[in-house]
Protein backbone atom coordinates (compact mmCIF):
# COMPACT_ATOMS: atom_id res chain seq x y z
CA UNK A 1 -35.90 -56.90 -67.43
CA UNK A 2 -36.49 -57.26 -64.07
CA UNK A 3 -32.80 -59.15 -63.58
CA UNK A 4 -31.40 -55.98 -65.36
CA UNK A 5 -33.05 -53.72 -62.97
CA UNK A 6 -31.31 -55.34 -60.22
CA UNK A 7 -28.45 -55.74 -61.28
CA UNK A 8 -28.08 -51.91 -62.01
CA UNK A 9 -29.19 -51.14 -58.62
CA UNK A 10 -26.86 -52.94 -57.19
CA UNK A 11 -24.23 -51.50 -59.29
CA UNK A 12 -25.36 -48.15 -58.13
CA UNK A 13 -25.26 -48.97 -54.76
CA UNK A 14 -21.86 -49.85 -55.21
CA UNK A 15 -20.75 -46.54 -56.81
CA UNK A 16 -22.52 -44.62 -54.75
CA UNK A 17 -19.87 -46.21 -51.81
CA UNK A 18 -16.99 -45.70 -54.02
CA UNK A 19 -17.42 -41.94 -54.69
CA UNK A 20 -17.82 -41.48 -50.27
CA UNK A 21 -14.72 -43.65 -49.71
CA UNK A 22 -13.53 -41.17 -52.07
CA UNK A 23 -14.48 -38.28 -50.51
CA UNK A 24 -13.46 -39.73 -47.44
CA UNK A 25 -10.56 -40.01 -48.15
CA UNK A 26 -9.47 -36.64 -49.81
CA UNK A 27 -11.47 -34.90 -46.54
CA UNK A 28 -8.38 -36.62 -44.32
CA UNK A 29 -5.82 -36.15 -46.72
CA UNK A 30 -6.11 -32.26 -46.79
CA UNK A 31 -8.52 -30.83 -44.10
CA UNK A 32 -7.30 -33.57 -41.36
CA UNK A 33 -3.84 -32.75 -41.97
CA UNK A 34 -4.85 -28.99 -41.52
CA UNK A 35 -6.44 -29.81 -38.45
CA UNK A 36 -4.01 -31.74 -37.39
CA UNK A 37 -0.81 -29.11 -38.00
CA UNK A 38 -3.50 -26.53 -35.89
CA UNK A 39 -4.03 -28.49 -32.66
CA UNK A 40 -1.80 -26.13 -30.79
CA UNK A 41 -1.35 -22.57 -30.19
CA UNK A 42 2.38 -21.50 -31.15
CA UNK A 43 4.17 -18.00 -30.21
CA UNK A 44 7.45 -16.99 -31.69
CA UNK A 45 10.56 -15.88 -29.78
CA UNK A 46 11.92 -12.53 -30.70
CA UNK A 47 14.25 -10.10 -29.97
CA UNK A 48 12.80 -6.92 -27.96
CA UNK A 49 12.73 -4.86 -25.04
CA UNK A 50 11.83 -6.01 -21.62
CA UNK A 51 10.97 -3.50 -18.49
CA UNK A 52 10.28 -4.66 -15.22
CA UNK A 53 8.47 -2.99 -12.83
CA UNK A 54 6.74 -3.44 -9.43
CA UNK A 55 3.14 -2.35 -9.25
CA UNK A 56 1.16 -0.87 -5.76
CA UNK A 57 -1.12 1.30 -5.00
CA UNK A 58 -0.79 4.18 -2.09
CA UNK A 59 -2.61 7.46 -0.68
CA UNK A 60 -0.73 11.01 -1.29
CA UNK A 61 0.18 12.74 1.87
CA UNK A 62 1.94 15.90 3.26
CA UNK A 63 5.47 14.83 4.63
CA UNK A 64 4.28 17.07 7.69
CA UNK A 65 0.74 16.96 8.78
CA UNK A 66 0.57 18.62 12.25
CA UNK A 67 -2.91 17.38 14.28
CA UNK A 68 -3.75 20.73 16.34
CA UNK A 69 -5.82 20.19 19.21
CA UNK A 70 -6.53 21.95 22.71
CA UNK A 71 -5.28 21.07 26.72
CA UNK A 72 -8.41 22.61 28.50
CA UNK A 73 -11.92 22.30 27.70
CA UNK A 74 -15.00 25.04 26.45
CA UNK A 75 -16.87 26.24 24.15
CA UNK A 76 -15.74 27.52 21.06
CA UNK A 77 -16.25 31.45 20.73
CA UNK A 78 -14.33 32.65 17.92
CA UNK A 79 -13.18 30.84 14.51
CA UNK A 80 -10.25 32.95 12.45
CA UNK A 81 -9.83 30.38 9.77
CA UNK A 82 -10.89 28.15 7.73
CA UNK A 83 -10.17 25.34 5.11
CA UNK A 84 -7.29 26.04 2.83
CA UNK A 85 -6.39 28.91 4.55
CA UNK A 86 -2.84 29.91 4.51
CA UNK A 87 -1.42 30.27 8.10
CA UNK A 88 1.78 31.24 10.01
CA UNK A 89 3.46 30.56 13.70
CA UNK A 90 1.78 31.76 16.26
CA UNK A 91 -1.08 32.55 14.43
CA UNK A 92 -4.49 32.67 16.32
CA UNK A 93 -7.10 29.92 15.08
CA UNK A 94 -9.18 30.07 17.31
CA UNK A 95 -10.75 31.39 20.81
CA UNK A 96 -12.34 29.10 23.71
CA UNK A 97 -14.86 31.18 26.16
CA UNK A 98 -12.43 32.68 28.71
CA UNK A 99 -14.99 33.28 31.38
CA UNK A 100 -14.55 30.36 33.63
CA UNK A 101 -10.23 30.48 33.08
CA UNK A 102 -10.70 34.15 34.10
CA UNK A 103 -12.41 33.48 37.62
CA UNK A 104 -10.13 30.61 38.37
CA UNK A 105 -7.17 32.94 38.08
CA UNK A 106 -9.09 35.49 40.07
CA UNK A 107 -9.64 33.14 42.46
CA UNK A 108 -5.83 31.49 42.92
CA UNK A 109 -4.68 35.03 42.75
CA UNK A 110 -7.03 35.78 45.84
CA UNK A 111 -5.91 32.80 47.56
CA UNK A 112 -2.22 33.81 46.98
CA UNK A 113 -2.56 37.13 48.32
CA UNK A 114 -3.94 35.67 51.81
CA UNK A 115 -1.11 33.00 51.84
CA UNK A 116 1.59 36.03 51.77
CA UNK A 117 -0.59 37.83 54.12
CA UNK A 118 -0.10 34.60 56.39
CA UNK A 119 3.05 34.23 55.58
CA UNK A 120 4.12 37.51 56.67
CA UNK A 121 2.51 36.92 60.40
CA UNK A 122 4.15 33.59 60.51
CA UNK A 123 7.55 35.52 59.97
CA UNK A 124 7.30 38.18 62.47
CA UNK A 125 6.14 35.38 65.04
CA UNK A 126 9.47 33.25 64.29
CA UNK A 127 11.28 36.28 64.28
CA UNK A 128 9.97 37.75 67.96
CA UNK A 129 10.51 33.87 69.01
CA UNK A 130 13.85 33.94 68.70
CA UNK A 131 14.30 37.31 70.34
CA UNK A 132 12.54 35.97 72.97
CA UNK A 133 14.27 32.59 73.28
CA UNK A 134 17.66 34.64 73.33
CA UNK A 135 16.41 36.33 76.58
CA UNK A 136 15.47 32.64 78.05
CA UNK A 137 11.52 34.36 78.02
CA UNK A 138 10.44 31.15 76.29
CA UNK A 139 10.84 27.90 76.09
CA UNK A 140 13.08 26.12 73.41
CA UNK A 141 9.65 24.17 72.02
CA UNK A 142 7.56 27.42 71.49
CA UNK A 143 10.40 28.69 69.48
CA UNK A 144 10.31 25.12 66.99
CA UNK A 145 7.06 25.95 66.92
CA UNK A 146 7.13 29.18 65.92
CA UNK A 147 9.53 28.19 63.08
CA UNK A 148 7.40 25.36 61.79
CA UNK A 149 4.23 27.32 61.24
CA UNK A 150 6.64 30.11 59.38
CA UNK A 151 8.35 27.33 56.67
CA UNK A 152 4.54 25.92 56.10
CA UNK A 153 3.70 29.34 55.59
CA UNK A 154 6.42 29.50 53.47
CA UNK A 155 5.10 26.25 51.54
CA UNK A 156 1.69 26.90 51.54
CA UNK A 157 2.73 30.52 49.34
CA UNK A 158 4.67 28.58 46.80
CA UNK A 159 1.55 26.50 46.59
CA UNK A 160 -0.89 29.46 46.02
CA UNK A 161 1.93 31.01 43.47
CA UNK A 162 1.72 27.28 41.19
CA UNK A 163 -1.97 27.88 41.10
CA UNK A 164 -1.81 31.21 39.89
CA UNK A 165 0.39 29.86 37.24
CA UNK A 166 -1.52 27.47 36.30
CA UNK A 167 -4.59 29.38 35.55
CA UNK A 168 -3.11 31.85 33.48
CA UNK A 169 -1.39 29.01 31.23
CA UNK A 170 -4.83 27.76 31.20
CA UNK A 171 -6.18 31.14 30.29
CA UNK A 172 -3.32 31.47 27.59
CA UNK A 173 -4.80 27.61 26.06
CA UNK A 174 -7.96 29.25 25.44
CA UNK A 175 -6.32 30.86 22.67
CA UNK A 176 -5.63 28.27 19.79
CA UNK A 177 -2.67 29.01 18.14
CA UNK A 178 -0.29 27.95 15.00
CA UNK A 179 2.39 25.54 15.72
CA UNK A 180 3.81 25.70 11.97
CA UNK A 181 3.42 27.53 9.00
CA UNK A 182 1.05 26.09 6.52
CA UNK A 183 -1.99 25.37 5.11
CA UNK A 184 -5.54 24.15 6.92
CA UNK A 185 -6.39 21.27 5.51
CA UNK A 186 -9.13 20.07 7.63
CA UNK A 187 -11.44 22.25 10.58
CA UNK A 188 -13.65 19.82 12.70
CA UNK A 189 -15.14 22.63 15.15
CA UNK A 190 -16.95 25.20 14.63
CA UNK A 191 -18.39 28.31 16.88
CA UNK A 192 -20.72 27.70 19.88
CA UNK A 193 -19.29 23.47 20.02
CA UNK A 194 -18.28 22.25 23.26
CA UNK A 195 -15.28 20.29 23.25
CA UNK A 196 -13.37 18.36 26.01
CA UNK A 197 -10.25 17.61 26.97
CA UNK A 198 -11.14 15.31 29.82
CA UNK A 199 -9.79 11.78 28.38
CA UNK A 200 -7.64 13.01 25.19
CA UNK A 201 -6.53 16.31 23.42
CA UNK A 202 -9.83 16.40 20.53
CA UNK A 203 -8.06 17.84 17.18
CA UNK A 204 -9.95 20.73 15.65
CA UNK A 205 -7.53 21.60 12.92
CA UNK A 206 -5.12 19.99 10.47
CA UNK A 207 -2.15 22.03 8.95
CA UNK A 208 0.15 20.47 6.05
CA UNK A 209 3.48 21.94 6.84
CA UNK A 210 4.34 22.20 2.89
CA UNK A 211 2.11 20.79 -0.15
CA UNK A 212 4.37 21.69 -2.36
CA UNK A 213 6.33 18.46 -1.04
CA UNK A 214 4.27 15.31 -0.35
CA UNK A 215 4.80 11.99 -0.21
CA UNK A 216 3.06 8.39 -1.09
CA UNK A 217 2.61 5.92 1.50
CA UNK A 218 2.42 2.70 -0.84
CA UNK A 219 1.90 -1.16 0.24
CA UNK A 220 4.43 -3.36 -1.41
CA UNK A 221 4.06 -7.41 -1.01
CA UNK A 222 7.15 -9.08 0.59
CA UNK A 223 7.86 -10.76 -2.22
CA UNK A 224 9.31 -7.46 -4.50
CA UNK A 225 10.56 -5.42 -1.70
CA UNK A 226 13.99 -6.95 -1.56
CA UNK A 227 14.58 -5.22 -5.17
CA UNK A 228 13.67 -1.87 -4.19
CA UNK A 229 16.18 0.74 -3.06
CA UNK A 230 16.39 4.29 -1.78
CA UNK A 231 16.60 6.75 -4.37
CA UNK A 232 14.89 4.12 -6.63
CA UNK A 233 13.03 6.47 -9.90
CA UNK A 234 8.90 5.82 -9.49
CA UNK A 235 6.21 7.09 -11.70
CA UNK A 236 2.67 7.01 -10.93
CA UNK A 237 -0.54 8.24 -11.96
CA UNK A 238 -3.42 9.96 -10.15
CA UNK A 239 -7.90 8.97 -11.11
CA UNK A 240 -7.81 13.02 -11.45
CA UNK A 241 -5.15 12.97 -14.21
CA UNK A 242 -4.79 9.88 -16.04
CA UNK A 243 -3.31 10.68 -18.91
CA UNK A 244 -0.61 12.61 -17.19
CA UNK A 245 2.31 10.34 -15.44
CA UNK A 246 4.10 11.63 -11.94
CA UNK A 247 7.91 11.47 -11.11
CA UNK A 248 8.89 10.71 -7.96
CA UNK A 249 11.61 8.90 -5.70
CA UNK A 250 11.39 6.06 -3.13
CA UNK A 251 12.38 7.83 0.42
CA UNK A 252 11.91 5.30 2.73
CA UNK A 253 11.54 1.86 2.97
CA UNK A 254 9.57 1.29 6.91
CA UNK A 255 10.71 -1.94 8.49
CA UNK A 256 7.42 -2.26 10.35
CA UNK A 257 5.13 -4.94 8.28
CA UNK A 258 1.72 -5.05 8.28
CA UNK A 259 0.04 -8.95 7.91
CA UNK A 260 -3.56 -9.16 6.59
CA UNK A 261 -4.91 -12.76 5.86
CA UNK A 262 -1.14 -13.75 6.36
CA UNK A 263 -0.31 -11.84 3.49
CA UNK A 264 2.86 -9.11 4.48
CA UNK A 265 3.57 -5.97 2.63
CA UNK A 266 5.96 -3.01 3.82
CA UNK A 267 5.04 0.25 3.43
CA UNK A 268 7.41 1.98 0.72
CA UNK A 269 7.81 5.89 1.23
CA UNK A 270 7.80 7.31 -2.08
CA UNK A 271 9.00 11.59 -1.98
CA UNK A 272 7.00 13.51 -4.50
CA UNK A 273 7.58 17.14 -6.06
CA UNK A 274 4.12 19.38 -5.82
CA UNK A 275 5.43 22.33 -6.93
CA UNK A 276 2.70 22.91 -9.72
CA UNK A 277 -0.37 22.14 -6.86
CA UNK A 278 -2.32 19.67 -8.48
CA UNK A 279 -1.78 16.66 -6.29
CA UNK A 280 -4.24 16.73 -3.47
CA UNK A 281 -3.89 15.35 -0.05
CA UNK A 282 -6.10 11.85 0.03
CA UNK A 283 -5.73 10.75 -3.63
CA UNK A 284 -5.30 7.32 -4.64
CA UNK A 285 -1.82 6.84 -6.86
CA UNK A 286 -0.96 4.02 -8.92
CA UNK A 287 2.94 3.41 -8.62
CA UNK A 288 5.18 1.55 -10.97
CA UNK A 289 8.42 1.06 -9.49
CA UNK A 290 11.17 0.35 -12.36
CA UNK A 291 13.25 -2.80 -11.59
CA UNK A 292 14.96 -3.52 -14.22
CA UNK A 293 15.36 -2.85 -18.12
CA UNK A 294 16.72 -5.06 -21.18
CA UNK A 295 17.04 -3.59 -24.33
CA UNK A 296 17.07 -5.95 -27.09
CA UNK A 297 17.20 -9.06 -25.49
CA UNK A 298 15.67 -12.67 -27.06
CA UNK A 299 12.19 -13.22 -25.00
CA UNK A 300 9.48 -15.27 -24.73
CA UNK A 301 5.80 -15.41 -24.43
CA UNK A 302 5.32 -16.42 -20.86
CA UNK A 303 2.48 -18.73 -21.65
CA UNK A 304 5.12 -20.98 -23.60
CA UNK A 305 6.87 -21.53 -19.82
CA UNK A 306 3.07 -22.44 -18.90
CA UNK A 307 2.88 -25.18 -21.61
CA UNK A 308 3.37 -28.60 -20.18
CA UNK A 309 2.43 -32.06 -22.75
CA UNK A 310 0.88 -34.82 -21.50
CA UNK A 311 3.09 -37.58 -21.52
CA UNK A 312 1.20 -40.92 -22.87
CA UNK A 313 0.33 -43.74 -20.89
CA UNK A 314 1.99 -46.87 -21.79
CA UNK A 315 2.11 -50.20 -20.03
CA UNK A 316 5.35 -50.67 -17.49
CA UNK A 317 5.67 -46.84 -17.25
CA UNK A 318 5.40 -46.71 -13.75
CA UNK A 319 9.10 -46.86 -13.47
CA UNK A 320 9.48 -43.55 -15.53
CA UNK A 321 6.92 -41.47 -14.48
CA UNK A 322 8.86 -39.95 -11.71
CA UNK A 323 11.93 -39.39 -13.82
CA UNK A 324 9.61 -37.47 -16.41
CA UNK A 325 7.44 -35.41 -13.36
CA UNK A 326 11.26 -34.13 -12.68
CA UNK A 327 12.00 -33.67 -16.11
CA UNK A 328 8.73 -31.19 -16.93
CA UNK A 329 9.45 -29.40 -13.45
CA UNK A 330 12.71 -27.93 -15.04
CA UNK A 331 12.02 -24.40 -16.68
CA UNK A 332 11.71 -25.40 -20.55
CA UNK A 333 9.79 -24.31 -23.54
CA UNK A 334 8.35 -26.54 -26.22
CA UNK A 335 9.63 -26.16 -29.98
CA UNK A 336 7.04 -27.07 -32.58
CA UNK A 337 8.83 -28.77 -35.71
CA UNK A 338 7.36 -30.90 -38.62
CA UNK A 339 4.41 -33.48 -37.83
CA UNK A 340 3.40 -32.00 -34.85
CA UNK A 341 6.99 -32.46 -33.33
CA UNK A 342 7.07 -31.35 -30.08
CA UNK A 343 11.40 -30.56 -29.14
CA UNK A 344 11.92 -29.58 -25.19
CA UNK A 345 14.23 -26.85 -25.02
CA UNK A 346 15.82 -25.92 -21.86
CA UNK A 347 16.42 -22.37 -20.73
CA UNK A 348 17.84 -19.95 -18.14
CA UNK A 349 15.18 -16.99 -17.10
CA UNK A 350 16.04 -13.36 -16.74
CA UNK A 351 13.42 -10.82 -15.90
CA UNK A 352 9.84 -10.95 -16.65
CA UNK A 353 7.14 -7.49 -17.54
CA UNK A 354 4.16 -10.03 -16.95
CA UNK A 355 3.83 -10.79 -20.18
CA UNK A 356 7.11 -11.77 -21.83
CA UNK A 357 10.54 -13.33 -20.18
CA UNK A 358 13.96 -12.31 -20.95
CA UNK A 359 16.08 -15.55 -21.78
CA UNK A 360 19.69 -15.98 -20.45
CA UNK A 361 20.75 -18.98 -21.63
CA UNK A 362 19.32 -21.79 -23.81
CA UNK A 363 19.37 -23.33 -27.44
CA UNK A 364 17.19 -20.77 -28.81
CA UNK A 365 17.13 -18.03 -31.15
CA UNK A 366 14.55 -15.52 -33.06
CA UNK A 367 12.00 -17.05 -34.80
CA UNK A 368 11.87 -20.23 -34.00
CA UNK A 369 7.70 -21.50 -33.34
CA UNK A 370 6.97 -22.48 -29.49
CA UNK A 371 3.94 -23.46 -28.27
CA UNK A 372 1.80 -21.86 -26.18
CA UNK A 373 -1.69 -24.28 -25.78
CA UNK A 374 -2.78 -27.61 -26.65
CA UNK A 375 -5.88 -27.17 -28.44
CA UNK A 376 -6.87 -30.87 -28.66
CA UNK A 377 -8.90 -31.74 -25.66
CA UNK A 378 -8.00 -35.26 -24.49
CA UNK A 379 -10.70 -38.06 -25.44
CA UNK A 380 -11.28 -41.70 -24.59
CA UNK A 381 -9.07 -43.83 -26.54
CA UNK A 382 -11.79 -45.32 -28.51
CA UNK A 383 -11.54 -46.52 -32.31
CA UNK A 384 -13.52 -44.91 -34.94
CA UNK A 385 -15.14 -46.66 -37.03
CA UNK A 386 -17.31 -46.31 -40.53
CA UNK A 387 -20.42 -48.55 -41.65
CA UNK A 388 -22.70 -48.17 -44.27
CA UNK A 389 -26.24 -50.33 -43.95
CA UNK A 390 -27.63 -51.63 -46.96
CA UNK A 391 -31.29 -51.80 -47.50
């Protein structure tokens, strides 16, 4: 008995292994080979439209935005308008205190009146001089003497008439007035401030010429501004109205680059109809600049151009692996065939949306499976190996 229950122990033992070699088995057969045809990521080429465009961000401005400031210093008495107000040429903004332009004029114009009143004696001396000199009653160095003091005379009225001029253009800059017809768009003064125009003209008022024309002052990187043009179309969109896009037209492309960090970007002038008003001076626009456009054209993922396998090590490679580092830095895609059969297929690039590339030329059509990601992770080349203990 005993013999017998060994014996069919052991036998169990036995079948017990036989039905997980088994199951081993069929688990590689079928879910291996699933794994296996799944270790990479695949993408397939089509046929599809492909619109490039160049992306920036700039402020909205008024093509004319006139800083208006004042040449003589005061305080201000009078204000006549204020933001958003509508204004013409000419038109008064505002008043400085007069009082101290007024007694400067009345004081060059006093000092004026007592340089003709000096100049008038210093005539009628020159005048009897020469009378007197024709008679021989005086001497010929009273008479140059005479005519000296009647030409500084002469100089010292021109001097007291520039005074008086000046002080009544001074009086006149007390008045602030409109250089341009427009609107206020920003008032930094207001009544009973001192300002001073010692060092620099201070501006108190801003006036946009026109906002029913503006324009966007947009950074564009060095790298996409050799594609841009004059007259090139633009659309944008506005934080206040994001659901709405803008029209508008490049105007100017500035040659003056700005370098931050060593990165260089030209500022793109970009002309913008306002005629309904709601584009505000200040806001932030996102432009997209068109480049180019393909209509129906065979394209790519561009994280198949990304894909790169790693080649495997063998023994005496050394030789090659220069020849196959030149070979991967050509622009090629990887086609995925039967058995995890990875086919390089080399191909000519058009223009790229960020997200797929237009191909040119290559042995390629629709449909066909490229991959995109290796989803194997590489691992020590270790064998694997099974072992059952028997107690």
């Amino acid at each position: 008995m005993q013999k017998l229950k060994a014996l069919f122990t052991r036998k169990g033992w036995l079948g017990l292994i036989a039905v997980l070699a088994l199951g081993g088995g069929a688990y590689f057969a079928f879910v291996g080979k699933d794994k296996a045809q799944a270790r990479y990521k695949t993408q397939v080429a089509d046929v599809g439209d492909i619109h490039q465009v160049i992306t920036a961000n700039g402020t909205l401005n008024p093509v004319v935005l006139v800083n208006v400031g004042t040449q003589v210093s005061g305080t201000v008495k009078r204000l006549y308008v204020d933001f958003n107000d509508t204004v013409t040429p000419g038109q008064v903004l505002a008043e400085l205190d007069p009082s101290l332009f007024q007694a400067a004029l009345h004081q060059s114009e006093a000092n004026q009146a007592n340089s003709d009143a000096g100049l008038k004696l210093a005539q009628a001396k020159e005048k009897r001089a020469r009378e007197l000199l024709a008679k021989n009653f005086i001497s010929q160095t009273a008479m140059d003497e005479a005519a000296q003091a009647f030409e500084a005379a002469q100089a010292q009225a021109r001097l007291a008439r520039a005074q008086v001029e000046r002080d009544r253009i001074n009086l006149r800059y007390a008045v602030i007035r409109s250089p341009i017809a427009g609107v206020v768009v920003a008032r930094s003064i207001d009544v009973g401030q001192t300002v001073a125009a010692s060092f620099q003209t201070p501006t108190l008022f801003q006036i946009a010429k026109d906002l029913r024309d503006m324009q966007i002052d947009s950074s564009v990187a060095e790298a996409d501004v050799g594609t841009i043009f004059v007259g090139q179309a633009v659309r944008f969109t506005v934080d206040a109205f994001q659901d709405k896009n803008f029209k508008g037209k490049v105007k100017q492309i500035r040659l003056n680059p700005t370098v931050q960090q060593n990165v260089v970007t030209y500022n793109v002038v970009v002309g913008v109809d306002n005629s309904e008003g709601q584009l505000l001076p200040g806001m932030t626009a996102h432009v997209k600049i068109a480049v180019a456009d393909r209509k129906q054209v065979l394209r790519v993922a561009n994280a198949t151009l990304r894909f790169k396998p790693e080649a495997p090590e063998e023994e005496g490679d050394k030789n090659n692996k220069r020849e196959r580092k030149k070979k991967e830095d050509s622009t090629q895609v990887y086609r995925l065939e039967k058995d995890d059969k990875l086919v390089p297929v080399k191909v000519k690039l058009g223009i790229t949306d960020g997200a797929n590339t237009e191909i040119v030329e290559g042995d390629l059509k629709a449909g066909v499976v490229l991959v995109t990601k290796d989803t194997v992770q590489k691992k020590s080349k270790e064998k694997s190996s099974f072992s059952f203990r028997m107690f």
